[in-house]
PDBML (XML) file of the C-alpha atoms, coordinates in Angstrom:
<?xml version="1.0" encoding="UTF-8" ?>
<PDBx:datablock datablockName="MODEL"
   xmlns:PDBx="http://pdbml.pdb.org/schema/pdbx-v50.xsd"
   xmlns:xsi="http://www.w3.org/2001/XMLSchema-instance"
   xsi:schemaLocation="http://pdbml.pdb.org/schema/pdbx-v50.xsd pdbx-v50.xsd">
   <PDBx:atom_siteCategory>
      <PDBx:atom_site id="1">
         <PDBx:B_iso_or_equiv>0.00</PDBx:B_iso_or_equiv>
         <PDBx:Cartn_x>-1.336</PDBx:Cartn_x>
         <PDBx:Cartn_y>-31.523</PDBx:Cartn_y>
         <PDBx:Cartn_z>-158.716</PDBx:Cartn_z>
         <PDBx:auth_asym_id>A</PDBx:auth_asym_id>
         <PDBx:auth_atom_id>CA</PDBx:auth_atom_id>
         <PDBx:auth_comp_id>UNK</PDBx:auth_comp_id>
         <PDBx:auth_seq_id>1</PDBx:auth_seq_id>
         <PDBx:group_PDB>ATOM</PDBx:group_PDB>
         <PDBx:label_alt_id xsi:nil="true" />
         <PDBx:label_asym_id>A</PDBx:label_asym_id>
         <PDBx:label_atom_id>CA</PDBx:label_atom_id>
         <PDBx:label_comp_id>UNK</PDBx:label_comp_id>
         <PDBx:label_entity_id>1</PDBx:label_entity_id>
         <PDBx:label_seq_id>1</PDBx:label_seq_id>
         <PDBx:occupancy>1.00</PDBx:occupancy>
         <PDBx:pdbx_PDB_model_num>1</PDBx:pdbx_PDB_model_num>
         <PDBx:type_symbol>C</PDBx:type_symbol>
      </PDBx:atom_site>
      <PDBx:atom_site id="2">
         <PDBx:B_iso_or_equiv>0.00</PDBx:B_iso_or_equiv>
         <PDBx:Cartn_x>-2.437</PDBx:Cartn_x>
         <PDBx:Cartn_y>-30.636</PDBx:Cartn_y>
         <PDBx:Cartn_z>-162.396</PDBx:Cartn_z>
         <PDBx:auth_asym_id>A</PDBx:auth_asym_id>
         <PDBx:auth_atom_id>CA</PDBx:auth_atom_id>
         <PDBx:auth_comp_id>UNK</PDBx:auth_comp_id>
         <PDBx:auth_seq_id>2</PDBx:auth_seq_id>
         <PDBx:group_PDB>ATOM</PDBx:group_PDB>
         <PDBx:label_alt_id xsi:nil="true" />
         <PDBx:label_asym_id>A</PDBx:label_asym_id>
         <PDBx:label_atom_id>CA</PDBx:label_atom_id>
         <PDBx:label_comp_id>UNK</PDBx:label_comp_id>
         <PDBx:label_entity_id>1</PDBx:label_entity_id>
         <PDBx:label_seq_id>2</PDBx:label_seq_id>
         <PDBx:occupancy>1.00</PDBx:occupancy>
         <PDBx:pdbx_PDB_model_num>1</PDBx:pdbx_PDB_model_num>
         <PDBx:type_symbol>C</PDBx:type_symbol>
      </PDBx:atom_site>
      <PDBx:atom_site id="3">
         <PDBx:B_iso_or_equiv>0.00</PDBx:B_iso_or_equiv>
         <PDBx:Cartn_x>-2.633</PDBx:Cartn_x>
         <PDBx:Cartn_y>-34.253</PDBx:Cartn_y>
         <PDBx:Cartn_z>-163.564</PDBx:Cartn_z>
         <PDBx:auth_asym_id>A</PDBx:auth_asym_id>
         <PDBx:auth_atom_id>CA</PDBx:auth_atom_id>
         <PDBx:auth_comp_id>UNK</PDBx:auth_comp_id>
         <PDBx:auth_seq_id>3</PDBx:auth_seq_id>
         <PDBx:group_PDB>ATOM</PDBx:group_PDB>
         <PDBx:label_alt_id xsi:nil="true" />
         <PDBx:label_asym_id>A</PDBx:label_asym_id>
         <PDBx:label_atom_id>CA</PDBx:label_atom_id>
         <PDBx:label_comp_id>UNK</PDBx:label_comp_id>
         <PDBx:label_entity_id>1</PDBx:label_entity_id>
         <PDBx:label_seq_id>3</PDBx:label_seq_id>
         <PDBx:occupancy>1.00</PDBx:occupancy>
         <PDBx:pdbx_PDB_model_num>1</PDBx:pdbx_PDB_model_num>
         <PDBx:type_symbol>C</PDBx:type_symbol>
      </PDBx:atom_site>
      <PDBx:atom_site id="4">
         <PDBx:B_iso_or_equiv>0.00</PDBx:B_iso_or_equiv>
         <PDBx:Cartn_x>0.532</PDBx:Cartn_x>
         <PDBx:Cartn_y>-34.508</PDBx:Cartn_y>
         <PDBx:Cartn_z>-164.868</PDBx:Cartn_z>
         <PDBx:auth_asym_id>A</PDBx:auth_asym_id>
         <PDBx:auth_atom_id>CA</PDBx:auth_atom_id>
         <PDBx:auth_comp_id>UNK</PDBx:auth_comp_id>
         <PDBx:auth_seq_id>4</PDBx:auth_seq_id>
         <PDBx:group_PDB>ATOM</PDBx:group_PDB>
         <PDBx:label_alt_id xsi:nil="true" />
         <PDBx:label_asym_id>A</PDBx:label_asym_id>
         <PDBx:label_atom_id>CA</PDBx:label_atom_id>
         <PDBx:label_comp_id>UNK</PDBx:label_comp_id>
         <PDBx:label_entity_id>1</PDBx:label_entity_id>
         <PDBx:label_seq_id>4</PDBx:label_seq_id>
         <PDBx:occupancy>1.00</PDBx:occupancy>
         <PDBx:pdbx_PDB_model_num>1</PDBx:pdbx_PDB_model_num>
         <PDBx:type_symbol>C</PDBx:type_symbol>
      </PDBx:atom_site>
      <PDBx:atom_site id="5">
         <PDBx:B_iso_or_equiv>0.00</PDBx:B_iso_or_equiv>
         <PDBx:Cartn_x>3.428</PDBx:Cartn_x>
         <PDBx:Cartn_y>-37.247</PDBx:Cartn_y>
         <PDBx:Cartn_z>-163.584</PDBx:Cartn_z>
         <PDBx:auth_asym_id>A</PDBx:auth_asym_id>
         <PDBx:auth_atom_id>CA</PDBx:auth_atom_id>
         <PDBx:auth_comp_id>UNK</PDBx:auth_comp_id>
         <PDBx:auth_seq_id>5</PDBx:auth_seq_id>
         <PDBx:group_PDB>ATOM</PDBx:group_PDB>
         <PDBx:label_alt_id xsi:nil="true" />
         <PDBx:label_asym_id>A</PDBx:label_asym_id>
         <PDBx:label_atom_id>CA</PDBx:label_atom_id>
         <PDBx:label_comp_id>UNK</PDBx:label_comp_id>
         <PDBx:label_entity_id>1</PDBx:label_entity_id>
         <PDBx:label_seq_id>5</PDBx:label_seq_id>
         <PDBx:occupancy>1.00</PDBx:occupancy>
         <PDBx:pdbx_PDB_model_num>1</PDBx:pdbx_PDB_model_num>
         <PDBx:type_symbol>C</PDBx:type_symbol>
      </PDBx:atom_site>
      <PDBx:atom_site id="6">
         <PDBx:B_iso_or_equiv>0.00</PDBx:B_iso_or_equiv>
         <PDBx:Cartn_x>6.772</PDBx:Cartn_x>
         <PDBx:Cartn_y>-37.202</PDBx:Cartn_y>
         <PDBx:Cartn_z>-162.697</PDBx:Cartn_z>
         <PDBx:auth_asym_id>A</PDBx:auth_asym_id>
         <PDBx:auth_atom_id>CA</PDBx:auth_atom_id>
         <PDBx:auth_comp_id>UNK</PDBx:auth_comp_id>
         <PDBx:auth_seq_id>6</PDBx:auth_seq_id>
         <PDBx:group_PDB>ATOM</PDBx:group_PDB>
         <PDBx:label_alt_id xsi:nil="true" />
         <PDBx:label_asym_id>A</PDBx:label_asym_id>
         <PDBx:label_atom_id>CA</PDBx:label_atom_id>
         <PDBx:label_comp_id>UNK</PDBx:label_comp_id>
         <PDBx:label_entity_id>1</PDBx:label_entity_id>
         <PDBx:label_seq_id>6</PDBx:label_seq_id>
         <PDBx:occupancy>1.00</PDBx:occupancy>
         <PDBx:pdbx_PDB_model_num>1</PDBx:pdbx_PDB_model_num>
         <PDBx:type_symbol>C</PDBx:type_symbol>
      </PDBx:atom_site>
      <PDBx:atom_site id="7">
         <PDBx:B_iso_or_equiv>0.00</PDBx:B_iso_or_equiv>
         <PDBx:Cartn_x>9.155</PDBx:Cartn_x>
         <PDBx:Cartn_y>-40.382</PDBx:Cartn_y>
         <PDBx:Cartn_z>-162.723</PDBx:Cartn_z>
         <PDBx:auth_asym_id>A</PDBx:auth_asym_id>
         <PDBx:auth_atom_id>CA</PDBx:auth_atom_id>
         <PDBx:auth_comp_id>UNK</PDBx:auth_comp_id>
         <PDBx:auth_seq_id>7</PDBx:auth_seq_id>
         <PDBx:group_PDB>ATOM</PDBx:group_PDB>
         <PDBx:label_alt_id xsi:nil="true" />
         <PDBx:label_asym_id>A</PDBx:label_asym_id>
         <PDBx:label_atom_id>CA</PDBx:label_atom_id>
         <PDBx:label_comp_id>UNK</PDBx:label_comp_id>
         <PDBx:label_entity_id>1</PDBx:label_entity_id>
         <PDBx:label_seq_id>7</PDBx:label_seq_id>
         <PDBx:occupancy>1.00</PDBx:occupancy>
         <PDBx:pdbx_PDB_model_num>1</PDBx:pdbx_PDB_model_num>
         <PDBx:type_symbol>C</PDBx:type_symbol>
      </PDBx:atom_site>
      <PDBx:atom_site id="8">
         <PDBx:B_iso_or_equiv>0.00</PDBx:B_iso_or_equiv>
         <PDBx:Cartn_x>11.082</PDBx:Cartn_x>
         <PDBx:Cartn_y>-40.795</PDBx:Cartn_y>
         <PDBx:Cartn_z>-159.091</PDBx:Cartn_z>
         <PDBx:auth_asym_id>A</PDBx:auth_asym_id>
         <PDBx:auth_atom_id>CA</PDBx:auth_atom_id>
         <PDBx:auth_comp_id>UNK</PDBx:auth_comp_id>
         <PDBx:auth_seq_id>8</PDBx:auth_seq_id>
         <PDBx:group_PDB>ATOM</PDBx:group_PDB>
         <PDBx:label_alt_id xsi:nil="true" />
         <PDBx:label_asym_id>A</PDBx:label_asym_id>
         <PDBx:label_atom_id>CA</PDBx:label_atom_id>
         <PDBx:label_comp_id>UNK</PDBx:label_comp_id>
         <PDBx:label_entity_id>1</PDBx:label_entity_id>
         <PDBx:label_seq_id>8</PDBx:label_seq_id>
         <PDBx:occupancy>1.00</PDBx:occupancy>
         <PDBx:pdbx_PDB_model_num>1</PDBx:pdbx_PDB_model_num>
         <PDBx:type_symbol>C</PDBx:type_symbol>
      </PDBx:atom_site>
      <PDBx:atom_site id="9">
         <PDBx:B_iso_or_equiv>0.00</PDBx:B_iso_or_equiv>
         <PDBx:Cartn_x>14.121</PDBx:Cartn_x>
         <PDBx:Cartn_y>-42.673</PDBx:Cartn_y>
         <PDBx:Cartn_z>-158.916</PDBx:Cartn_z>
         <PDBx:auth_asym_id>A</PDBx:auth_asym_id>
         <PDBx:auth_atom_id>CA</PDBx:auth_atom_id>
         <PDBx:auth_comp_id>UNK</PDBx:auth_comp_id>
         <PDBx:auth_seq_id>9</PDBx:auth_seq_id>
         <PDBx:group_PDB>ATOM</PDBx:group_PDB>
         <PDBx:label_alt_id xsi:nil="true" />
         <PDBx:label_asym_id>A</PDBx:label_asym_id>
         <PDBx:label_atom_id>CA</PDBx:label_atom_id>
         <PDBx:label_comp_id>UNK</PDBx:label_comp_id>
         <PDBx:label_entity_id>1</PDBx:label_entity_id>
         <PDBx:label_seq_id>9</PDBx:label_seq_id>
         <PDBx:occupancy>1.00</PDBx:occupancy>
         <PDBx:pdbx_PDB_model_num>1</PDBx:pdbx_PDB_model_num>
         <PDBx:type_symbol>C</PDBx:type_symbol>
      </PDBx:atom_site>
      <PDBx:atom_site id="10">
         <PDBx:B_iso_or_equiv>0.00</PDBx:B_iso_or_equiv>
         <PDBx:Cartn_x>15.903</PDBx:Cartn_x>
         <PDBx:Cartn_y>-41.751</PDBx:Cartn_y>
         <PDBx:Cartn_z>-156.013</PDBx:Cartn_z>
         <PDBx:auth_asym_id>A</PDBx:auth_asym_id>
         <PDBx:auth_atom_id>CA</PDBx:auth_atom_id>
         <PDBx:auth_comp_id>UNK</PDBx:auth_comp_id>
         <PDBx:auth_seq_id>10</PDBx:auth_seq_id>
         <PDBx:group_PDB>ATOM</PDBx:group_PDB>
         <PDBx:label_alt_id xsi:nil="true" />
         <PDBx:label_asym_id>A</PDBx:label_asym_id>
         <PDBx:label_atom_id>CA</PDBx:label_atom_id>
         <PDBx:label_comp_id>UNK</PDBx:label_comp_id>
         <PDBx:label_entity_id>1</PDBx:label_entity_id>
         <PDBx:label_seq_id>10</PDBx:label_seq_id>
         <PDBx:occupancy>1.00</PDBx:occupancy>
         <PDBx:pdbx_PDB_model_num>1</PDBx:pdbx_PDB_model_num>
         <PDBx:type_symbol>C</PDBx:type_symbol>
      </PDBx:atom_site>
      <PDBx:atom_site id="11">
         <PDBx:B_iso_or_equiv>0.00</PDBx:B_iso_or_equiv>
         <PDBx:Cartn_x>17.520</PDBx:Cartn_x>
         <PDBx:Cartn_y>-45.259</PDBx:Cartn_y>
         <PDBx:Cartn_z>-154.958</PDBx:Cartn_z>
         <PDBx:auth_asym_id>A</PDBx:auth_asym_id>
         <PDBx:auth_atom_id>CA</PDBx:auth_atom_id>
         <PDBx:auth_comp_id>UNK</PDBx:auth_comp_id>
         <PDBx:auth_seq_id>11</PDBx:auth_seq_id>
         <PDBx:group_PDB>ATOM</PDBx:group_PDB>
         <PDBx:label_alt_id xsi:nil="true" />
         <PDBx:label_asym_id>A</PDBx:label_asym_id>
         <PDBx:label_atom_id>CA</PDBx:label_atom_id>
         <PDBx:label_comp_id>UNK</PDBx:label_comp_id>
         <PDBx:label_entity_id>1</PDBx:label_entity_id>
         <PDBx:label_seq_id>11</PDBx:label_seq_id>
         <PDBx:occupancy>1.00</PDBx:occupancy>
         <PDBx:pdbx_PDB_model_num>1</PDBx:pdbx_PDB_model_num>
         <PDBx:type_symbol>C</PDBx:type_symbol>
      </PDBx:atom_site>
      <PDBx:atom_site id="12">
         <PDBx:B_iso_or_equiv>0.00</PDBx:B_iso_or_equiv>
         <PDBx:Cartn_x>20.557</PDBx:Cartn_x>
         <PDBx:Cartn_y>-44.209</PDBx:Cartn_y>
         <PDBx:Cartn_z>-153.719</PDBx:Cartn_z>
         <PDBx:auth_asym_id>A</PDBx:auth_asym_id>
         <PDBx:auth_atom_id>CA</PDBx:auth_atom_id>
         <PDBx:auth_comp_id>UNK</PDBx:auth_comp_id>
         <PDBx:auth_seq_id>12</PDBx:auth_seq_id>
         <PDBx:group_PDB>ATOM</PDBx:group_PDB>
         <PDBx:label_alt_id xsi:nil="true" />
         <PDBx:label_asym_id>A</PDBx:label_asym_id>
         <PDBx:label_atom_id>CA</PDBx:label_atom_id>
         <PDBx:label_comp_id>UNK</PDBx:label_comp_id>
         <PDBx:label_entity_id>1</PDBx:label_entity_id>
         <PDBx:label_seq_id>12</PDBx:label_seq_id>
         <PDBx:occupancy>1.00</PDBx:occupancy>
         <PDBx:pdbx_PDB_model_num>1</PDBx:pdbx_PDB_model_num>
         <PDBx:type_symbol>C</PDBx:type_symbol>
      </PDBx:atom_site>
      <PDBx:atom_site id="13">
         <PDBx:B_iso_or_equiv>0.00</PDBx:B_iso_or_equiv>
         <PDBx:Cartn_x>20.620</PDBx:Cartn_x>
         <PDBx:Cartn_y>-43.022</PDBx:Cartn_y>
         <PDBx:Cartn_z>-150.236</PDBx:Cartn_z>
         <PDBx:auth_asym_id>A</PDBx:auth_asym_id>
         <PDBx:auth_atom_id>CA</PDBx:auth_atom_id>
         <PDBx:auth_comp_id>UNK</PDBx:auth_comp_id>
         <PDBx:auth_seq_id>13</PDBx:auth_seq_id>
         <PDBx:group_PDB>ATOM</PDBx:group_PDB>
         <PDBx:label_alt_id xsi:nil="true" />
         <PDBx:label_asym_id>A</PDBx:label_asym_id>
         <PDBx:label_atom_id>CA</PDBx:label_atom_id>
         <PDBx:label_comp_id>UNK</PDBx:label_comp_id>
         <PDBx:label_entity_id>1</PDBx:label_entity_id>
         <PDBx:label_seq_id>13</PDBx:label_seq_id>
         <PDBx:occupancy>1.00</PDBx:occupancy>
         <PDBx:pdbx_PDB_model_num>1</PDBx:pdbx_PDB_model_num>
         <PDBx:type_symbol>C</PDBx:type_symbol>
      </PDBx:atom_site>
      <PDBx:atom_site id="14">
         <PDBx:B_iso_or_equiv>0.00</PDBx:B_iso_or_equiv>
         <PDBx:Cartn_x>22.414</PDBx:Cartn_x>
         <PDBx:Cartn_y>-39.793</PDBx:Cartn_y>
         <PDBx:Cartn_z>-151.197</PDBx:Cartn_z>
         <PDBx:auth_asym_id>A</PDBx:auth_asym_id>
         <PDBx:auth_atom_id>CA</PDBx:auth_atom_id>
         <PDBx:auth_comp_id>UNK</PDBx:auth_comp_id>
         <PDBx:auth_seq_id>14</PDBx:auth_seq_id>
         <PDBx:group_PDB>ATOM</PDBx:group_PDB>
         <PDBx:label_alt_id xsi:nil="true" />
         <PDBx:label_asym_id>A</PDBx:label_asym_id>
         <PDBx:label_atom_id>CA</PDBx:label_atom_id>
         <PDBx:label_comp_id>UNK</PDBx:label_comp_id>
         <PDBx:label_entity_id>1</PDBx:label_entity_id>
         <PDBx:label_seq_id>14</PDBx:label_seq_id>
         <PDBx:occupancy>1.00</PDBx:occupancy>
         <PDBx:pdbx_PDB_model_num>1</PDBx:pdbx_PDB_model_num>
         <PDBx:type_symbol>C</PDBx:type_symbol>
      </PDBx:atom_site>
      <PDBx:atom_site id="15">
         <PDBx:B_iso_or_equiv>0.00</PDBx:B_iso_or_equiv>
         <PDBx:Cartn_x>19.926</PDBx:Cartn_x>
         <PDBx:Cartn_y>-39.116</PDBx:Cartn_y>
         <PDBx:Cartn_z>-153.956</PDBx:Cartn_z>
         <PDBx:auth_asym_id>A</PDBx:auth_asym_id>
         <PDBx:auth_atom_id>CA</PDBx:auth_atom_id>
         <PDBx:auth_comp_id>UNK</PDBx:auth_comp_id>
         <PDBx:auth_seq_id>15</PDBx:auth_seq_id>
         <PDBx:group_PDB>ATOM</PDBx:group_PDB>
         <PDBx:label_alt_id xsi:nil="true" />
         <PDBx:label_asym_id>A</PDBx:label_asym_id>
         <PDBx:label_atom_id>CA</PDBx:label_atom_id>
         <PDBx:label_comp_id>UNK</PDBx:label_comp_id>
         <PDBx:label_entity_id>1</PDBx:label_entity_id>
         <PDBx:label_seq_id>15</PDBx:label_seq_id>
         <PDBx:occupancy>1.00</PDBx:occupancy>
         <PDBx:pdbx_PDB_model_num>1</PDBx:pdbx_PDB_model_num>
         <PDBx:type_symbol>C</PDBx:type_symbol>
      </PDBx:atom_site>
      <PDBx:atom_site id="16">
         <PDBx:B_iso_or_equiv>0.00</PDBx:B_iso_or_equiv>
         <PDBx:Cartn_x>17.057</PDBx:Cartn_x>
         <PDBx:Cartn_y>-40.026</PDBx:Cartn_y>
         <PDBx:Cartn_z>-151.790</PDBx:Cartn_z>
         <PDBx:auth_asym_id>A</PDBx:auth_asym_id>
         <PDBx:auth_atom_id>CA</PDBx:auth_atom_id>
         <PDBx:auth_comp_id>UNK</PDBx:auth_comp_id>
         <PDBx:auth_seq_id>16</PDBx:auth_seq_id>
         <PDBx:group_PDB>ATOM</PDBx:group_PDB>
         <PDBx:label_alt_id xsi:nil="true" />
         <PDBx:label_asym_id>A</PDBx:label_asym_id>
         <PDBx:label_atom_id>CA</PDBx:label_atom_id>
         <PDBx:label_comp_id>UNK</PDBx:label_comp_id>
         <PDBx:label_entity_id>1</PDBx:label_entity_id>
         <PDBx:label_seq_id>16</PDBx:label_seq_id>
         <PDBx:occupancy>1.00</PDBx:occupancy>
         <PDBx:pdbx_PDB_model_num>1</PDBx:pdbx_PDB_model_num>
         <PDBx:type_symbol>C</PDBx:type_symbol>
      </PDBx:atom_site>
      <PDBx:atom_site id="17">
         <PDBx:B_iso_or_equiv>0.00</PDBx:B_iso_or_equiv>
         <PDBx:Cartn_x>18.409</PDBx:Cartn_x>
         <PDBx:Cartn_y>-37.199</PDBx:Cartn_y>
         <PDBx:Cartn_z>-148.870</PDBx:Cartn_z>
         <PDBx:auth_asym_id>A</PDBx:auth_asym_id>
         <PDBx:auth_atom_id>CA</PDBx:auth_atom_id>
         <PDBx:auth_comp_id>UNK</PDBx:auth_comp_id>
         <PDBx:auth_seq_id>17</PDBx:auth_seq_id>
         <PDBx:group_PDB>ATOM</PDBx:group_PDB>
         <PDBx:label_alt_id xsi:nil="true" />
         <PDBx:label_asym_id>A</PDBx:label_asym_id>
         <PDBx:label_atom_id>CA</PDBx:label_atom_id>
         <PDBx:label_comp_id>UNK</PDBx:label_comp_id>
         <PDBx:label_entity_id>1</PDBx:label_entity_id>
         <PDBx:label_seq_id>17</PDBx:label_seq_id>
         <PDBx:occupancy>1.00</PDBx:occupancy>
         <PDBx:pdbx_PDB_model_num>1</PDBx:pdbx_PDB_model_num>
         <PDBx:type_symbol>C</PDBx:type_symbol>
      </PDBx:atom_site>
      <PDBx:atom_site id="18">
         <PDBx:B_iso_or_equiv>0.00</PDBx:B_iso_or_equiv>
         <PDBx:Cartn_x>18.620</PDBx:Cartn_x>
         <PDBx:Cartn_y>-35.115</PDBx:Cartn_y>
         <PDBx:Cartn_z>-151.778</PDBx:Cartn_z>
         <PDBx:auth_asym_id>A</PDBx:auth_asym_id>
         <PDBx:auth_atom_id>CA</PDBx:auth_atom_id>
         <PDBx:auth_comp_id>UNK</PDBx:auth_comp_id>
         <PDBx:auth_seq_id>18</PDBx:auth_seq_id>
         <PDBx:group_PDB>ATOM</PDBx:group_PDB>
         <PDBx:label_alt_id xsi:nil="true" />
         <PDBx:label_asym_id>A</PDBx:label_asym_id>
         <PDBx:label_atom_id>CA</PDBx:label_atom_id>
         <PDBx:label_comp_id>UNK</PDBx:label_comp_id>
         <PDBx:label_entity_id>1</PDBx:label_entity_id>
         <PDBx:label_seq_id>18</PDBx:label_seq_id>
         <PDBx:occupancy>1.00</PDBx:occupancy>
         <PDBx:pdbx_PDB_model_num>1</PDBx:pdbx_PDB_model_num>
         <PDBx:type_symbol>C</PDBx:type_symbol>
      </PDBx:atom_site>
      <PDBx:atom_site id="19">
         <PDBx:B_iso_or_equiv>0.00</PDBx:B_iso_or_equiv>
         <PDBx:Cartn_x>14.837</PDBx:Cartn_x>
         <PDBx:Cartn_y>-35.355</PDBx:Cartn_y>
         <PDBx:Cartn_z>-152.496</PDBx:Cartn_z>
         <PDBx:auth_asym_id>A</PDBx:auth_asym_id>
         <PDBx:auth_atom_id>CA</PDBx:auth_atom_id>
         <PDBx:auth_comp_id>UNK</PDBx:auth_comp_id>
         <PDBx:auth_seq_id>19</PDBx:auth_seq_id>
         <PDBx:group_PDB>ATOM</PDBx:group_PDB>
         <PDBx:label_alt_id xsi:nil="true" />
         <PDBx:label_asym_id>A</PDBx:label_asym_id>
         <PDBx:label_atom_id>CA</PDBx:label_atom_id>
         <PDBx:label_comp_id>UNK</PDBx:label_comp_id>
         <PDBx:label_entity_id>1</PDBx:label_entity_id>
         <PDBx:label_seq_id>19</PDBx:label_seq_id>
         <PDBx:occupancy>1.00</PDBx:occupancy>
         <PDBx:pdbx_PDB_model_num>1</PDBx:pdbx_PDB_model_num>
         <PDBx:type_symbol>C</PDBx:type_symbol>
      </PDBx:atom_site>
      <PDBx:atom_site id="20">
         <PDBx:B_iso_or_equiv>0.00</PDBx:B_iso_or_equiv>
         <PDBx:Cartn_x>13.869</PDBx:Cartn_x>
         <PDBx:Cartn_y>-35.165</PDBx:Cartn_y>
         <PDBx:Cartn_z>-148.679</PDBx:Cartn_z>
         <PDBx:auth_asym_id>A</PDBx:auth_asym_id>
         <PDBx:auth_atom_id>CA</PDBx:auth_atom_id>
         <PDBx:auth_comp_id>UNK</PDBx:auth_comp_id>
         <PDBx:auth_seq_id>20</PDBx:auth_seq_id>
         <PDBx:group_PDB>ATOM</PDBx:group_PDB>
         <PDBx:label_alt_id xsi:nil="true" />
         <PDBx:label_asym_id>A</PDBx:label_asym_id>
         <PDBx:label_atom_id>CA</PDBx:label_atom_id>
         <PDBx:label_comp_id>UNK</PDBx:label_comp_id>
         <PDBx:label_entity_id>1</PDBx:label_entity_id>
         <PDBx:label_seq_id>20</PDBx:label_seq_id>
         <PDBx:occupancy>1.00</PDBx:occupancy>
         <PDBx:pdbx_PDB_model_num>1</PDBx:pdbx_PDB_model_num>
         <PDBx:type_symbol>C</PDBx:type_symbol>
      </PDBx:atom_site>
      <PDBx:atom_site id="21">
         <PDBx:B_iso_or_equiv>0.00</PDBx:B_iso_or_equiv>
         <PDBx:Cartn_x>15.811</PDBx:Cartn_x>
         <PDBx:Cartn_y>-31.677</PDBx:Cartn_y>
         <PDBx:Cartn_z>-148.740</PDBx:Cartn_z>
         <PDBx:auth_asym_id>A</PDBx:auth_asym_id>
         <PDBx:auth_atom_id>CA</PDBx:auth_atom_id>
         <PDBx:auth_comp_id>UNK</PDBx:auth_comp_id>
         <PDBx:auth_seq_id>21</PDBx:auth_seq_id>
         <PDBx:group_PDB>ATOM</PDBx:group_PDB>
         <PDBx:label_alt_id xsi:nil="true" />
         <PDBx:label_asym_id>A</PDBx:label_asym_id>
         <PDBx:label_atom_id>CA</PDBx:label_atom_id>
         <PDBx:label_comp_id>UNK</PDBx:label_comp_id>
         <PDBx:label_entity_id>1</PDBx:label_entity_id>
         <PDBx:label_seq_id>21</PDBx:label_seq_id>
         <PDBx:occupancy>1.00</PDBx:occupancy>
         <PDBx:pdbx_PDB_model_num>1</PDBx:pdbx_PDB_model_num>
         <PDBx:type_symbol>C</PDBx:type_symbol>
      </PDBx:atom_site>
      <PDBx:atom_site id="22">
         <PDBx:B_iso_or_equiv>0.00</PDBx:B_iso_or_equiv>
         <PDBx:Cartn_x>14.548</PDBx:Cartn_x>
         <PDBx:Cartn_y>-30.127</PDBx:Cartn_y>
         <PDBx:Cartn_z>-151.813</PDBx:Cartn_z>
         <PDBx:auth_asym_id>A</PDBx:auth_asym_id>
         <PDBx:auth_atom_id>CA</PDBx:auth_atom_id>
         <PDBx:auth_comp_id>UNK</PDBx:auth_comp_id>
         <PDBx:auth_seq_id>22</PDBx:auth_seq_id>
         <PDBx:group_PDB>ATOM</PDBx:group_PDB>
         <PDBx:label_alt_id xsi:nil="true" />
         <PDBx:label_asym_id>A</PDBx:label_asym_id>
         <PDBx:label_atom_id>CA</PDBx:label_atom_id>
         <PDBx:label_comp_id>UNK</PDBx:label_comp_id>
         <PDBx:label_entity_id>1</PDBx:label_entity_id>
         <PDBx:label_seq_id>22</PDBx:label_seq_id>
         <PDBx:occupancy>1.00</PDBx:occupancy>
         <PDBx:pdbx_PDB_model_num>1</PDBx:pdbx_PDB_model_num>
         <PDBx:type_symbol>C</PDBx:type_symbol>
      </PDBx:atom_site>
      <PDBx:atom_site id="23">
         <PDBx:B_iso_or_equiv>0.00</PDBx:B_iso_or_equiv>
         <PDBx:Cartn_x>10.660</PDBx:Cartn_x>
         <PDBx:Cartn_y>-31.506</PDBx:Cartn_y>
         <PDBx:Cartn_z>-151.437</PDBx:Cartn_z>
         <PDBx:auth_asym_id>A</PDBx:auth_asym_id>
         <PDBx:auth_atom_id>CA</PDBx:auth_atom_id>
         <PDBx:auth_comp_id>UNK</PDBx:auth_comp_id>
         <PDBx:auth_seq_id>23</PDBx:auth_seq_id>
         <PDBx:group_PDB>ATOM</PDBx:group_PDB>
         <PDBx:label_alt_id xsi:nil="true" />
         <PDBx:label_asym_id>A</PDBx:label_asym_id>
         <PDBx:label_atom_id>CA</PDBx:label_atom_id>
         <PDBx:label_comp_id>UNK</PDBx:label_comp_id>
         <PDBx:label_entity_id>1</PDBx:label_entity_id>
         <PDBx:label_seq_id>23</PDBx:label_seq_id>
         <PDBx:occupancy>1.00</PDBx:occupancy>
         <PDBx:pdbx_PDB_model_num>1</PDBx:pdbx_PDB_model_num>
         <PDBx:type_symbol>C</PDBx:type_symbol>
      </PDBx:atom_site>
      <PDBx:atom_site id="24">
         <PDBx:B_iso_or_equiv>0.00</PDBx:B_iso_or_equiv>
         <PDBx:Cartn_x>10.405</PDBx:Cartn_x>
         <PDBx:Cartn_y>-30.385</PDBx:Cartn_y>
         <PDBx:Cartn_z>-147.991</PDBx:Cartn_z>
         <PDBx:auth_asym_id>A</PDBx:auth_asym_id>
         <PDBx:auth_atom_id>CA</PDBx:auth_atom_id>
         <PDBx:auth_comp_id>UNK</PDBx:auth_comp_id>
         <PDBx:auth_seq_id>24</PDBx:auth_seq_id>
         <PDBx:group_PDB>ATOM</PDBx:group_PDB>
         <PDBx:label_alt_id xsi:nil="true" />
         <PDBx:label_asym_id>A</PDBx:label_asym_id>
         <PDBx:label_atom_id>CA</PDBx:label_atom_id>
         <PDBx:label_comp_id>UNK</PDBx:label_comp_id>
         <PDBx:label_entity_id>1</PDBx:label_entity_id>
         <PDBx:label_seq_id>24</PDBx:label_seq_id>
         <PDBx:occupancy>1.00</PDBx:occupancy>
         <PDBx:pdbx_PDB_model_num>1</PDBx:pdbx_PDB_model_num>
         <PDBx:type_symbol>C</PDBx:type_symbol>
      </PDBx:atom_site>
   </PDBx:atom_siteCategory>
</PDBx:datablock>
């Protein structure tokens, strides 16, 4: 949102659910 970046890297299915939960 401010024009910054974040790197993602979620590639395991656990990791990915992990994101899904926390990121709404």
């Amino acid at each position: 949102a401010d024009g910054g970046r974040v790197a993602f890297g979620a590639i395991e299915d656990g990791f990915f659910a992990e994101f899904l939960a926390l990121s709404g």
